[in-house]
N, C-alpha and C. Protein backbone atom coordinates (compact mmCIF):
# COMPACT_ATOMS: atom_id res chain seq x y z
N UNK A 1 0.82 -1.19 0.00
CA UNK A 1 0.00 0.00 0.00
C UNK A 1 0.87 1.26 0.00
N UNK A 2 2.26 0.92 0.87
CA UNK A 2 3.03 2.36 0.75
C UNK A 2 3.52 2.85 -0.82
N UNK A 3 3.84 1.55 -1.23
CA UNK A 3 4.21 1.77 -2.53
C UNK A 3 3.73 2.38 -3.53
N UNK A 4 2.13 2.21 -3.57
CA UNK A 4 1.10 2.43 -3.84
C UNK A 4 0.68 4.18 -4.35
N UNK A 5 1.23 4.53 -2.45
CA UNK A 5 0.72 5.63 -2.61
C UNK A 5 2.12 6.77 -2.81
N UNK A 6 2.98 5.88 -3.28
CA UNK A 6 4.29 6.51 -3.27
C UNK A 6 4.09 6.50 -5.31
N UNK A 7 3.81 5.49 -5.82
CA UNK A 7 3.78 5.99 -7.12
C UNK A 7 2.61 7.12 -7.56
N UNK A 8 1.50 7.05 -7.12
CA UNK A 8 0.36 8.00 -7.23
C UNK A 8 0.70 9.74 -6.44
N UNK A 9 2.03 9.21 -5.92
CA UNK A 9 2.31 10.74 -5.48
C UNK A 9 2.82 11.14 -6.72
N UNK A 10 3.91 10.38 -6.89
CA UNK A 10 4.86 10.77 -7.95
C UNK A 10 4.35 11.58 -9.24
N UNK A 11 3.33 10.28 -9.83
CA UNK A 11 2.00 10.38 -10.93
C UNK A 11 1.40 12.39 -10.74
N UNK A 12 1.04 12.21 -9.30
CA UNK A 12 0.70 13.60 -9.14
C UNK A 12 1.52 14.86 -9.33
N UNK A 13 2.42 14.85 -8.81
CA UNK A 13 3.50 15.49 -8.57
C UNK A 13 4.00 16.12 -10.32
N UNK A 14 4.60 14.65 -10.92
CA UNK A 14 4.79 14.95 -12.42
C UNK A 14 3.74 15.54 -13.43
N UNK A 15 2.51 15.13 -13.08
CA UNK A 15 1.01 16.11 -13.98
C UNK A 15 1.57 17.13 -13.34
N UNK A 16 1.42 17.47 -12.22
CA UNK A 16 1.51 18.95 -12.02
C UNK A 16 2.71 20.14 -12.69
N UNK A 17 3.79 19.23 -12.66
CA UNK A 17 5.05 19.93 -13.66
C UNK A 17 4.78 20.01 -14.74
N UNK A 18 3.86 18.93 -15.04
CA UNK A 18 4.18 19.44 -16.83
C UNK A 18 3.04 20.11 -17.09
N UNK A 19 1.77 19.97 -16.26
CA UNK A 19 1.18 21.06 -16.70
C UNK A 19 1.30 22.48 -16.37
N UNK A 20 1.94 22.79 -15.58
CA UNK A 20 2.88 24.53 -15.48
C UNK A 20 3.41 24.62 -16.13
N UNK A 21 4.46 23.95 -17.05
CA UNK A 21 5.55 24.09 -18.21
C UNK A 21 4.48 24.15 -19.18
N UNK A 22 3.28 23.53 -19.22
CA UNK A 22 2.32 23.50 -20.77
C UNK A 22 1.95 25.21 -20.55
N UNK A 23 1.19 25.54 -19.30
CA UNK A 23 0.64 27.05 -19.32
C UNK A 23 1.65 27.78 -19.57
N UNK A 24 2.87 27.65 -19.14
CA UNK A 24 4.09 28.86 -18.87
C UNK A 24 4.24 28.69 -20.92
N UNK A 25 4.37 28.10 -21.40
CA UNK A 25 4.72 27.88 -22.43
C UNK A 25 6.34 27.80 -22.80
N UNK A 26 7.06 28.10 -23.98
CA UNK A 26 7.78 28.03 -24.08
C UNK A 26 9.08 29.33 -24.55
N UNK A 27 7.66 30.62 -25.11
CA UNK A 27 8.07 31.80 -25.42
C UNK A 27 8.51 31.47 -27.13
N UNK A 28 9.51 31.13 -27.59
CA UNK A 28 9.97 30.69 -28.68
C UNK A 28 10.09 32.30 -29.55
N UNK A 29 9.80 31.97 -30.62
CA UNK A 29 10.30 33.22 -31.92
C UNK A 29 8.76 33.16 -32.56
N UNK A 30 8.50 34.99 -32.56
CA UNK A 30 6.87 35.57 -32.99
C UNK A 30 7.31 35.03 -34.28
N UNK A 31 5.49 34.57 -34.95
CA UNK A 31 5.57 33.88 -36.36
C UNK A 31 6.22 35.69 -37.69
N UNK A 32 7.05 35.17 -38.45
CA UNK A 32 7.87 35.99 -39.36
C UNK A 32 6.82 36.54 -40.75
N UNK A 33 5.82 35.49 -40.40
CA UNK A 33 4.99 36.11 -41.64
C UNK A 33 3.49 36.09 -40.97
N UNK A 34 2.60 36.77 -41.94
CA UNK A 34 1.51 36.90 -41.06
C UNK A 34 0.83 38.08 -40.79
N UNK A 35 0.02 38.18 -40.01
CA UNK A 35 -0.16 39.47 -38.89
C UNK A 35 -1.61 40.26 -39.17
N UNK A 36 -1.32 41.38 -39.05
CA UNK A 36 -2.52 42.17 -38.92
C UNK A 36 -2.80 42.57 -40.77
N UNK A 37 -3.66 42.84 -41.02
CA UNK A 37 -4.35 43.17 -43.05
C UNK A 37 -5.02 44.10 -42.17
N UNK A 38 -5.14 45.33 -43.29
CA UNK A 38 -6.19 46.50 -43.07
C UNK A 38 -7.52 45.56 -43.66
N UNK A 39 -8.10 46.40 -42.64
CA UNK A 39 -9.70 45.74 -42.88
C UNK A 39 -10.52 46.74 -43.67
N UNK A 40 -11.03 46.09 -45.13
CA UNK A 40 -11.96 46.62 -46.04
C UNK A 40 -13.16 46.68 -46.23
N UNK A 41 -13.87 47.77 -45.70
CA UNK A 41 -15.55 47.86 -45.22
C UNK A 41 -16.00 48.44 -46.33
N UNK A 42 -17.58 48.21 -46.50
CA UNK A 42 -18.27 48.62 -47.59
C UNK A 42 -18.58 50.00 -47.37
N UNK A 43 -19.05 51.41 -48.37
CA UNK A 43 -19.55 52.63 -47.87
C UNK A 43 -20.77 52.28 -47.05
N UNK A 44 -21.44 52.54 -46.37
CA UNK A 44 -22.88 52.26 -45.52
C UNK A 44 -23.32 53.88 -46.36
N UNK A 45 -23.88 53.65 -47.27
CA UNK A 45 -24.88 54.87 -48.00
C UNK A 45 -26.02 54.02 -48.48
C-alpha cells in the first residue's frame, strides 16, 4: 500500500510539472509572416 501511494504521489506530482511548463509555455520566436491586413468595409450609404 506504501508503494502504492508513493507511485500515485509521484504520478501527481509529475502532472503537475508538466502542466505549469504547458501554461508557462515556451516563449519561442513571434511567427515571421503573417499578422494584422487593413480591414476593407463597404460605404454604408
Amino acid at each position: 500500500m506504501k508503494l502504492l501511494r508513493r507511485i500515485l504521489g509521484a504520478l501527481v506530482i509529475a502532472g503537475t510539472v508538466a502542466g505549469g511548463i504547458r501554461l508557462k509555455g515556451t516563449g519561442g520566436v513571434p511567427p515571421q509572416r503573417g499578422g494584422w491586413r487593413p480591414l476593407e468595409l463597404p460605404d454604408e450609404r
